[in-house]
Protein backbone atom coordinates (compact mmCIF):
# COMPACT_ATOMS: atom_id res chain seq x y z
CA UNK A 1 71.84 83.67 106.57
CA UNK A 2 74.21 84.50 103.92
CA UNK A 3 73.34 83.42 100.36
CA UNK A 4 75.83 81.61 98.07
CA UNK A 5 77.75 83.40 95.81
CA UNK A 6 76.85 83.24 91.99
CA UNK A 7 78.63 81.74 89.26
CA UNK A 8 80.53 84.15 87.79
CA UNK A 9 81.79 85.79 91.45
CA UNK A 10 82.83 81.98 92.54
CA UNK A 11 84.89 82.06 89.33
CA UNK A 12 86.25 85.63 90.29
CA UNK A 13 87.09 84.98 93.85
CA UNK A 14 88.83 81.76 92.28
CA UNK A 15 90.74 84.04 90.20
CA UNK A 16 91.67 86.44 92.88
CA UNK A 17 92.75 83.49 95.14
CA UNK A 18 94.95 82.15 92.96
CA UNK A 19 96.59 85.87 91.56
CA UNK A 20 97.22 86.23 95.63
CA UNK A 21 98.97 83.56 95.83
CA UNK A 22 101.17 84.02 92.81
CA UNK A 23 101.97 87.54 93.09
CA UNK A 24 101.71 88.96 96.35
CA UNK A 25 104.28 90.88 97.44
CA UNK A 26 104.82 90.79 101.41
CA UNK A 27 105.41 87.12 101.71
CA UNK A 28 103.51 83.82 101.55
CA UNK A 29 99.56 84.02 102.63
CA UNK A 30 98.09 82.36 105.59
CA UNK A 31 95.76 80.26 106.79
CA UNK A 32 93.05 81.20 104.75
CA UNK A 33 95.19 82.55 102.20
CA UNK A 34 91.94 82.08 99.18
CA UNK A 35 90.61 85.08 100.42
CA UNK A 36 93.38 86.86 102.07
CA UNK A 37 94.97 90.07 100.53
CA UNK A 38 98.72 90.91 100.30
CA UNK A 39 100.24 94.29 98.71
CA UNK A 40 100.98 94.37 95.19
CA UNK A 41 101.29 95.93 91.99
CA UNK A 42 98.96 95.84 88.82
CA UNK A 43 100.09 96.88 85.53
CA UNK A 44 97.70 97.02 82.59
CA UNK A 45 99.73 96.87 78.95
CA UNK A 46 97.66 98.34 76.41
CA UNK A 47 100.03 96.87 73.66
CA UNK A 48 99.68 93.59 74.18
CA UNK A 49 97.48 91.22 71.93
CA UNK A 50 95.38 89.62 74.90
CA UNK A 51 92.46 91.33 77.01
CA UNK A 52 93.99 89.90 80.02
CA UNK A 53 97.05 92.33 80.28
CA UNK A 54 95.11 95.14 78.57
CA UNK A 55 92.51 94.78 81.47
CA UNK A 56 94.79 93.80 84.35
CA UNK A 57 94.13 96.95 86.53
CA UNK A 58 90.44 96.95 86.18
CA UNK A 59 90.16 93.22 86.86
CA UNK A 60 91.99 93.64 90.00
CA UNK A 61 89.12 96.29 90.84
CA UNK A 62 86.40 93.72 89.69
CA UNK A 63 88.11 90.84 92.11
CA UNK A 64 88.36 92.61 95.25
CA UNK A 65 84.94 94.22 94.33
CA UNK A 66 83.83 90.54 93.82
CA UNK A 67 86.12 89.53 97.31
CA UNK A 68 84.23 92.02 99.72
CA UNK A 69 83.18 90.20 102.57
CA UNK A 70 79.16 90.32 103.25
CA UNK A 71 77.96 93.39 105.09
CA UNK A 72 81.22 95.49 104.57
CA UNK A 73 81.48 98.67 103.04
CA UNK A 74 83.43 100.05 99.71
CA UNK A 75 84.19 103.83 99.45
CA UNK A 76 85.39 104.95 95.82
CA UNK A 77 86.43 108.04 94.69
CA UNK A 78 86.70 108.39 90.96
CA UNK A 79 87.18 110.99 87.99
CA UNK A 80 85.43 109.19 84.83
CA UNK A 81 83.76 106.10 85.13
CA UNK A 82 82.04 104.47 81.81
CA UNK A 83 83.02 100.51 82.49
CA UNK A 84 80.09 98.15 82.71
CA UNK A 85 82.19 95.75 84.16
CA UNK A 86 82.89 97.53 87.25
CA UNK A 87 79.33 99.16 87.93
CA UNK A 88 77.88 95.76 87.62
CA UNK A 89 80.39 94.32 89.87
CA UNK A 90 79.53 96.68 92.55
CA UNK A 91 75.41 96.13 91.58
CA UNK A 92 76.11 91.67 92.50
CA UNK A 93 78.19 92.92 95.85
CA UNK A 94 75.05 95.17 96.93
CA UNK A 95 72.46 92.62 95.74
CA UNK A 96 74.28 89.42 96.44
CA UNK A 97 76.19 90.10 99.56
CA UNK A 98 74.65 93.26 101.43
CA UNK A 99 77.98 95.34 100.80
CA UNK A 100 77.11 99.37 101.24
CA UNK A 101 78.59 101.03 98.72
CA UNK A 102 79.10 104.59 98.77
CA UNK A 103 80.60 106.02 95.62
CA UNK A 104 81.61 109.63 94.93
CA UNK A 105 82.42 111.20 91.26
CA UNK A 106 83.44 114.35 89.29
CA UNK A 107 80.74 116.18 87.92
CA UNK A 108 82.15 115.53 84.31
CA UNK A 109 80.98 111.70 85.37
CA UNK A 110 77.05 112.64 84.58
CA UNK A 111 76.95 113.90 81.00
CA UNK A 112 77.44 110.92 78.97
CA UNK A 113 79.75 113.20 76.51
CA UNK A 114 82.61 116.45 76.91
CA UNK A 115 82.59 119.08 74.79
CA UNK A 116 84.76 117.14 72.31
CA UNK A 117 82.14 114.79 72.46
CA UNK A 118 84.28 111.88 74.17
CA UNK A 119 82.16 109.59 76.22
CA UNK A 120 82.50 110.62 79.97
CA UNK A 121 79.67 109.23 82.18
CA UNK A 122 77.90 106.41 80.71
CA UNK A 123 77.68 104.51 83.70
CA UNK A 124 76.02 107.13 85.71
CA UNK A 125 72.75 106.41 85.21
CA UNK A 126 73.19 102.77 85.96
CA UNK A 127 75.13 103.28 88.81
CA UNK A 128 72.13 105.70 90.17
CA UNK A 129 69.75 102.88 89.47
CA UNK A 130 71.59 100.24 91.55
CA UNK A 131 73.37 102.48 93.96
CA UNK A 132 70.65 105.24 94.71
CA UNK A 133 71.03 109.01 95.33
CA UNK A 134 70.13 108.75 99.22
CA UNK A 135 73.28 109.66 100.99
CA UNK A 136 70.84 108.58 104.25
CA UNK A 137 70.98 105.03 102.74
CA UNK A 138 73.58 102.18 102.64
CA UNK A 139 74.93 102.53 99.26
CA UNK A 140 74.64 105.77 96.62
CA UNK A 141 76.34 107.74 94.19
CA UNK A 142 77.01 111.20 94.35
CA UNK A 143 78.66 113.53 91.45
CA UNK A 144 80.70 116.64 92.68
CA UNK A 145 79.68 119.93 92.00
CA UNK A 146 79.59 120.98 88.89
CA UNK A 147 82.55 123.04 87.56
CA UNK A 148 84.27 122.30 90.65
CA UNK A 149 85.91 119.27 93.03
CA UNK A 150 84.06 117.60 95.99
CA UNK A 151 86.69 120.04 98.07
CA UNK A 152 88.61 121.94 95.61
CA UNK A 153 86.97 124.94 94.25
CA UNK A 154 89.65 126.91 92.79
CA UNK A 155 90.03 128.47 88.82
CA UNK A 156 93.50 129.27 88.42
CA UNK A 157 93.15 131.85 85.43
CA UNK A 158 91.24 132.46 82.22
CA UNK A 159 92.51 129.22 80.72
CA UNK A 160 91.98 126.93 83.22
CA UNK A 161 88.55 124.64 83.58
CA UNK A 162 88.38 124.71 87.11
CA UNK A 163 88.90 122.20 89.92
CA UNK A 164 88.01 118.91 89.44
CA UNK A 165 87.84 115.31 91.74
CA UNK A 166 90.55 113.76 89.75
CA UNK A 167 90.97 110.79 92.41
CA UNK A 168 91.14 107.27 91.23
CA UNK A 169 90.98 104.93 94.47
CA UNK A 170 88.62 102.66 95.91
CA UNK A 171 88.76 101.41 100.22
CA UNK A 172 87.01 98.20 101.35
CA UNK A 173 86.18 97.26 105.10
CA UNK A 174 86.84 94.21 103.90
CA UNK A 175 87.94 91.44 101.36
CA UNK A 176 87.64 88.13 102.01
CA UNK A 177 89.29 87.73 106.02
CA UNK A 178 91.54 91.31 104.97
CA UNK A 179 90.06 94.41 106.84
CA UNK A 180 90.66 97.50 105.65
CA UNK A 181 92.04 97.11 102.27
CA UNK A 182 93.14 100.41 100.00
CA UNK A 183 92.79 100.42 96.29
CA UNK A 184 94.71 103.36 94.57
CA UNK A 185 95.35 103.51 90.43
CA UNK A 186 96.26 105.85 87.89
CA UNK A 187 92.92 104.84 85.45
CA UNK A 188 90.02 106.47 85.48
CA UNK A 189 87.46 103.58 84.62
CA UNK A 190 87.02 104.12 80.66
CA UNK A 191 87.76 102.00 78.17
CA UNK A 192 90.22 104.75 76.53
CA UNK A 193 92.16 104.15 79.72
CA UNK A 194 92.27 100.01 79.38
CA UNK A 195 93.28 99.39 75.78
CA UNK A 196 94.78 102.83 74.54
CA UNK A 197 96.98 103.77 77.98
CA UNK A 198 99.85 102.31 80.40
CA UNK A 199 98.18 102.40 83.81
CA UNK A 200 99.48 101.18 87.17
CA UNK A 201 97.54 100.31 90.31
CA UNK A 202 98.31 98.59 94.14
CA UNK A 203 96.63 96.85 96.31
CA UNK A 204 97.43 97.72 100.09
CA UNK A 205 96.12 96.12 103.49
CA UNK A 206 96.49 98.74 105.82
CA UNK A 207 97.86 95.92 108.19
CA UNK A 208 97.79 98.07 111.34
CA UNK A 209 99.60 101.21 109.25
CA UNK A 210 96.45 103.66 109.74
CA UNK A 211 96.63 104.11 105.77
CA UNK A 212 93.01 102.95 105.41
CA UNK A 213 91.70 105.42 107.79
CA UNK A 214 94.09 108.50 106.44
CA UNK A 215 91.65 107.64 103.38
CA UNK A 216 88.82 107.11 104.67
CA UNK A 217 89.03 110.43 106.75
CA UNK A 218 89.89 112.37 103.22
CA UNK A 219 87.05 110.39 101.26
CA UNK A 220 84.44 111.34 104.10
CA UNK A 221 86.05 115.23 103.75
CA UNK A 222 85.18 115.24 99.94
CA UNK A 223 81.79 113.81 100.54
CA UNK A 224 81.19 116.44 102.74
CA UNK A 225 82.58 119.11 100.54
CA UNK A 226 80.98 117.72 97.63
CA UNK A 227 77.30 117.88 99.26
CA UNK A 228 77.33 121.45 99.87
CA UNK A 229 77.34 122.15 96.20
CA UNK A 230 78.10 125.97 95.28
CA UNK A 231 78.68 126.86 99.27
CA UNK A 232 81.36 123.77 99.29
CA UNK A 233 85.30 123.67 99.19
CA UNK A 234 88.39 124.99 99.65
CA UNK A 235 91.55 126.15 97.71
CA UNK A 236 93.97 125.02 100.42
CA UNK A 237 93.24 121.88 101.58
CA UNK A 238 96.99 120.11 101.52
CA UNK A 239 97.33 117.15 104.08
CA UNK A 240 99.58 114.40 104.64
CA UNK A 241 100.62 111.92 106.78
CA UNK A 242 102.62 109.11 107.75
CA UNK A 243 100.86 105.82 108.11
CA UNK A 244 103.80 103.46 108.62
CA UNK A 245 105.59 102.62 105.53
CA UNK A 246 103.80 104.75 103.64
CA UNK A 247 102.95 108.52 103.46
CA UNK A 248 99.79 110.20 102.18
CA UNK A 249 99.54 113.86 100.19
CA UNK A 250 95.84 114.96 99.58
CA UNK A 251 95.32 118.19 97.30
CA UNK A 252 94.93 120.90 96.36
CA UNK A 253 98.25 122.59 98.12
CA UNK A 254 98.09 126.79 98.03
CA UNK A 255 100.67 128.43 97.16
CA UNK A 256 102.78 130.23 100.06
CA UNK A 257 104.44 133.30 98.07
CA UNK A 258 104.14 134.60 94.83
CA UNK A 259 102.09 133.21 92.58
CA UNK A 260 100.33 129.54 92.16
CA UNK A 261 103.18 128.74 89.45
CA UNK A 262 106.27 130.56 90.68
CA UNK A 263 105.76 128.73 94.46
CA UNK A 264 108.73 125.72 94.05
CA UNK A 265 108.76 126.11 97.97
CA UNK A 266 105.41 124.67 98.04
CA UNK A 267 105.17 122.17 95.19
CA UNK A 268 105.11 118.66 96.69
CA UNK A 269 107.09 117.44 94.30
CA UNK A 270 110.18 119.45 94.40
CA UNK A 271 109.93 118.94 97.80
CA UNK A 272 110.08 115.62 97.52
CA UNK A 273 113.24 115.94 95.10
CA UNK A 274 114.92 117.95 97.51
CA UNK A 275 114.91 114.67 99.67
CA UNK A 276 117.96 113.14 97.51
CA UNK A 277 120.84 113.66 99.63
CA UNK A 278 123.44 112.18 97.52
CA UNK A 279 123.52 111.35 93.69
CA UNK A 280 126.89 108.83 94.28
CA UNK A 281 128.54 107.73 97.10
CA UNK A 282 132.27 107.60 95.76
CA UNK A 283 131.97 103.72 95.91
CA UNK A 284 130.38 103.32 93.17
CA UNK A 285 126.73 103.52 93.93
CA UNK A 286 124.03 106.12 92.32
CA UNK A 287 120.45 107.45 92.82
CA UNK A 288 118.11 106.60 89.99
CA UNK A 289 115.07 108.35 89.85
CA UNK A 290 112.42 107.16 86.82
CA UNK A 291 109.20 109.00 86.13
CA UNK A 292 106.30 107.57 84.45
CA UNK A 293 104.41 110.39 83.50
CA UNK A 294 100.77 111.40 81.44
CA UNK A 295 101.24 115.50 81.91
CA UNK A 296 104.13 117.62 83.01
CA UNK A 297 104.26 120.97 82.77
CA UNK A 298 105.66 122.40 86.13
CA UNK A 299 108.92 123.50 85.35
CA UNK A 300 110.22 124.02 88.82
CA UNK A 301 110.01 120.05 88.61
CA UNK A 302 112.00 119.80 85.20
CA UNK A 303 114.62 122.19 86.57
CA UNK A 304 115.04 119.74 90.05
CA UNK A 305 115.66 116.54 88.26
CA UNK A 306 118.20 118.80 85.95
CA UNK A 307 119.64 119.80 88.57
CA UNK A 308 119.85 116.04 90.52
CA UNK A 309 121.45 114.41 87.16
CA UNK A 310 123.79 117.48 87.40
CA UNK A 311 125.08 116.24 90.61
CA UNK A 312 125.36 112.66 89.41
CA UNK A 313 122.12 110.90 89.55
CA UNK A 314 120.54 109.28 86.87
CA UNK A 315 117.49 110.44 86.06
CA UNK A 316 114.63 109.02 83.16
CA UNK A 317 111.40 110.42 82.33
CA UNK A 318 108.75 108.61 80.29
CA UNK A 319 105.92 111.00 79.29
CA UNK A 320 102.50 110.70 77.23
CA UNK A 321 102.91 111.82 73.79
CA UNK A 322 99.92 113.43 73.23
CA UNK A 323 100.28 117.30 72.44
CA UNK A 324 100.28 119.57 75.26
CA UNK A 325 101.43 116.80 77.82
CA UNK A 326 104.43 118.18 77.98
CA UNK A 327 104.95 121.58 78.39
CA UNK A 328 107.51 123.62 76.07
CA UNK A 329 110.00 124.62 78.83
CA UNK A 330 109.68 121.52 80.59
CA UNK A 331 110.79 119.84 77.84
CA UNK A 332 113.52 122.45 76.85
CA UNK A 333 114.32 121.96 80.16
CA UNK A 334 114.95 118.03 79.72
CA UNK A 335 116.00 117.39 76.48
CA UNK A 336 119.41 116.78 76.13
CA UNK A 337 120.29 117.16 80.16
CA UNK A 338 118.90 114.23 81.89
CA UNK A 339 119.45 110.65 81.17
CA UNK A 340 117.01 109.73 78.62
CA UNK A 341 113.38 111.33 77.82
CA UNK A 342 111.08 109.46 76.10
CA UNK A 343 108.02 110.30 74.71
CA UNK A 344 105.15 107.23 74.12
CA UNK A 345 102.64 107.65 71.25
CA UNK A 346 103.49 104.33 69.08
CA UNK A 347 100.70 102.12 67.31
CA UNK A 348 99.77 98.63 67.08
CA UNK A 349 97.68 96.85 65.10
CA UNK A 350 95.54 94.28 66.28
CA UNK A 351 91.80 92.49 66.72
CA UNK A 352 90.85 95.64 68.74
CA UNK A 353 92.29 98.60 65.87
CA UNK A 354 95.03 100.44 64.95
CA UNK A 355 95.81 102.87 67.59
CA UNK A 356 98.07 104.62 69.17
CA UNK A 357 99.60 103.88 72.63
CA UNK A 358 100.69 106.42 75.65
CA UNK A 359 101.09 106.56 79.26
CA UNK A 360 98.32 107.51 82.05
CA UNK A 361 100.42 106.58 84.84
CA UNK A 362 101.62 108.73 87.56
CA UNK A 363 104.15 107.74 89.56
CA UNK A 364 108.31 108.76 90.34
CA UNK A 365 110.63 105.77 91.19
CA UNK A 366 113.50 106.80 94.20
CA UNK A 367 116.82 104.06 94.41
CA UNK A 368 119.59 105.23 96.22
CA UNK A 369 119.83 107.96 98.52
CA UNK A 370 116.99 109.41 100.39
CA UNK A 371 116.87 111.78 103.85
CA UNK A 372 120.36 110.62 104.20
CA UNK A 373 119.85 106.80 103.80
CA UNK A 374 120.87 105.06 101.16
CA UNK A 375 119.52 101.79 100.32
CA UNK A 376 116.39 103.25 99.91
CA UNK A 377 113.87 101.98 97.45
CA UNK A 378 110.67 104.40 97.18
CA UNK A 379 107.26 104.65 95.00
CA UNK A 380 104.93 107.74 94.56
CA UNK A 381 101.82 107.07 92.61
CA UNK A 382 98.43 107.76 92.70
CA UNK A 383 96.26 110.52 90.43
CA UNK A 384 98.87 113.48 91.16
CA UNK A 385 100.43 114.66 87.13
CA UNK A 386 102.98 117.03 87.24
CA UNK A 387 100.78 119.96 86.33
CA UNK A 388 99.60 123.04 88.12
CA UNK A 389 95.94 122.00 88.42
CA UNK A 390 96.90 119.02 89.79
CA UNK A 391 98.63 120.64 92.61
CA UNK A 392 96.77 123.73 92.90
CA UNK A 393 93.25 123.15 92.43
CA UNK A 394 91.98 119.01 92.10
CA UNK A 395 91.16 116.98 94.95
CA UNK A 396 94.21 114.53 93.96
CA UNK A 397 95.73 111.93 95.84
CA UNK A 398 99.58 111.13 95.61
CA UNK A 399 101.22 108.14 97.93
CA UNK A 400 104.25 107.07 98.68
CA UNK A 401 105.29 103.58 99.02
CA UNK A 402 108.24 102.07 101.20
CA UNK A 403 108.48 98.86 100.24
CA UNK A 404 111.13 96.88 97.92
CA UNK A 405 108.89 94.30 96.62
CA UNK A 406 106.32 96.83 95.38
CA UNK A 407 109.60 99.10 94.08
CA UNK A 408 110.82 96.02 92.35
CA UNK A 409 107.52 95.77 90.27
CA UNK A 410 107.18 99.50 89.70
CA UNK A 411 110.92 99.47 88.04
CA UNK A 412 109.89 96.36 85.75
CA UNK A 413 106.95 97.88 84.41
CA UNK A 414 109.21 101.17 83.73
CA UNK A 415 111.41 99.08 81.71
CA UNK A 416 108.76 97.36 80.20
CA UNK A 417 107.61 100.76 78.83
CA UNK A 418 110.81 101.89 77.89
CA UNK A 419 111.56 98.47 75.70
CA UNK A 420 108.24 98.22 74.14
CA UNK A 421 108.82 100.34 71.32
CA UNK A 422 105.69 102.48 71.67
CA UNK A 423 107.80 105.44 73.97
CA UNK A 424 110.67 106.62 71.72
CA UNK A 425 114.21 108.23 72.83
CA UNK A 426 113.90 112.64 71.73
């Protein structure tokens, strides 16, 4: 016999009913709309002056964490996890409500701090204690290799760190009367990431699309991976597939010619680029394409959106201004040839500190023309920066998104990044 919920994950389900029904973004709920899940779009804003929007992506986590329906299962997949919030969250739905958990994480996740002494993996410990080690058993934690991915495995020169899991998504059986609901962000679970950082997430029922199981089948391929230790991985492991309105792209993608950075045939993203039929259509109408960006340094990138605004699209790019997050010839590239290029590292002031503010999302906006259609209004999001490692050598996920409403959202927040005074015009 199932056991009432507590307090506090009454008050949470409460919370998630009533965000459903406010914001969802495929129409009104049904029946039992309290505890069904529509897709939608979370935005955290770091510079605001209440907790609420600074912590808007990981309360979305804690909600459908708190949502899971008894017995059902949660996989995650995540880079750095140090929020109490959230490993407590999934401690009450294993206690409380029998949920298996099953959680995978980078290796960097068990030392509590990196070599610049940053805290990494201060939840690791707890999440061992309430999760286990025993990948025989319901619910455990596992960390990936060390110096490696769960599947990639790849160094690509003397400067690079090596692979890592760089994923950021969580999949539940399911929430509330939802089955088979996917969870996919841009924030690692830190507090860095909450109060110092723009992140985006979005909330997807697969709804009969297959996208939960495209997941699942890639989550159960880096637990695999990941459990062989040293004998593990791969340094070509690109998949992707259609699941309805949206598409998945798992990493790392190898190189077909040349070398892993002179390969524009095989980046993903050019590719992707190289989808824009049309900038204009003589009556008037034009392709936008807005980036949202933490790193980009793949110049092959740079040089397709020059090329695009060449032609007549309008293209933006919003970057994180931290050094090294853009690389010198992508920004050469830019500056001065696309639309506008902004770079975010502004401060506020407030209760918390004075710090400053820049972008960890991930994601490219398509309006206009695409495959030959235009009308088309496309997302891409997920972990996937536009950086070599990220293509080449992390297990990374990037997804695209056909839907309107969730566009719609995506091209607020943009603007609400691009008004806000903490990402300035070059």
């Amino acid at each position: 016999m199932r056991m009432p919920r507590t307090t506090s994950r009454v008050r949470n389900l409460a919370a998630l009913a009533a965000l459903i029904c406010t914001t969802s973004l495929l129409g009104a709920p049904g029946a039992v709309a309290e505890e069904t899940v529509g897709a939608k779009a979370v935005f955290n804003n770091p510079a605001s002056g209440l907790a609420a929007d600074r912590d808007a992506v990981r309360d979305e986590l804690v909600d459908l964490i708190d949502a899971a329906a008894p017995g059902s299962e949660i996989h995650g997949s995540m880079y750095l996890f140090t929020d109490g919030v959230v490993s407590a969250a999934l401690a009450r739905a294993v206690r409380d409500d029998g949920v298996k958990v099953k959680l995978l994480l980078d290796g960097d996740a068990i030392a509590e701090t990196n070599a610049s002494g940053d805290a990494t993996g201060t939840e690791y410990p707890t999440l061992v204690t309430s999760l286990g080690v025993d990948r025989t058993a319901d619910s455990w934690v596992m960390a990936c290799p060390a110096e490696r991915g769960c599947i990639g495995n790849r160094t690509l020169d003397a400067d690079d760190d090596g692979a890592i899991n760089h994923n950021k998504f969580f999949l539940f059986s399911q929430v509330g009367t939802t089955p088979k609901v996917v969870f996919q962000t841009s924030a690692n679970l830190t507090k860095n990431q909450r109060v110092n950082m723009y992140n985006n997430a979005v909330t997807i029922p697969d709804a009969g699309s297959g996208l939960y199981d495209e997941y699942l089948h890639y989550w159960n391929d880096l637990a695999v991976e990941g459990a062989k230790g040293a004998a593990g991985g791969t340094d070509d492991y690109y998949r992707t597939t259609q699941s309805g309105p949206y598409k998945t792209y798992f990493f790392p993608r190898k190189e077909t010619g040349n070398t892993y950075s002179t390969d524009p045939d095989s980046d993903t993203v050019v590719s992707l680029l190289g989808n824009v039929g049309q900038c204009t259509d003589g009556a008037g109408a034009v392709t936008r394409i807005r980036i949202g960006m933490f790193a980009f340094t793949r110049p092959q990138v740079a040089q397709s959106l020059v090329a695009l605004q060449g032609k007549g699209c309008q293209v933006e790019v919003i970057h994180n201004g931290e050094s090294g997050n853009i690389g010198s010839v992508v920004k050469q590239t830019l500056q001065g040839k696309i639309t506008s290029l902004r770079r975010c590292a502004g401060t506020v002031t407030d209760s918390l500190s004075t710090r400053t503010i820049g972008v960890h999302s991930k994601y490219m906006l398509i309006e206009g023309n695409y495959l030959g259609a235009w009308g088309r209004k496309l997302v891409f999001t997920g972990s996937h920066n536009y950086t070599f490692p990220n293509l080449r050598s992390h297990d990374e996920t990037l997804l695209k998104i056909d839907n309107a409403a969730v566009y719609t959202a995506f091209a607020a927040n943009f603007e609400t990044m691009r008004n806000s005074g903490m990402c300035q015009q070059y």
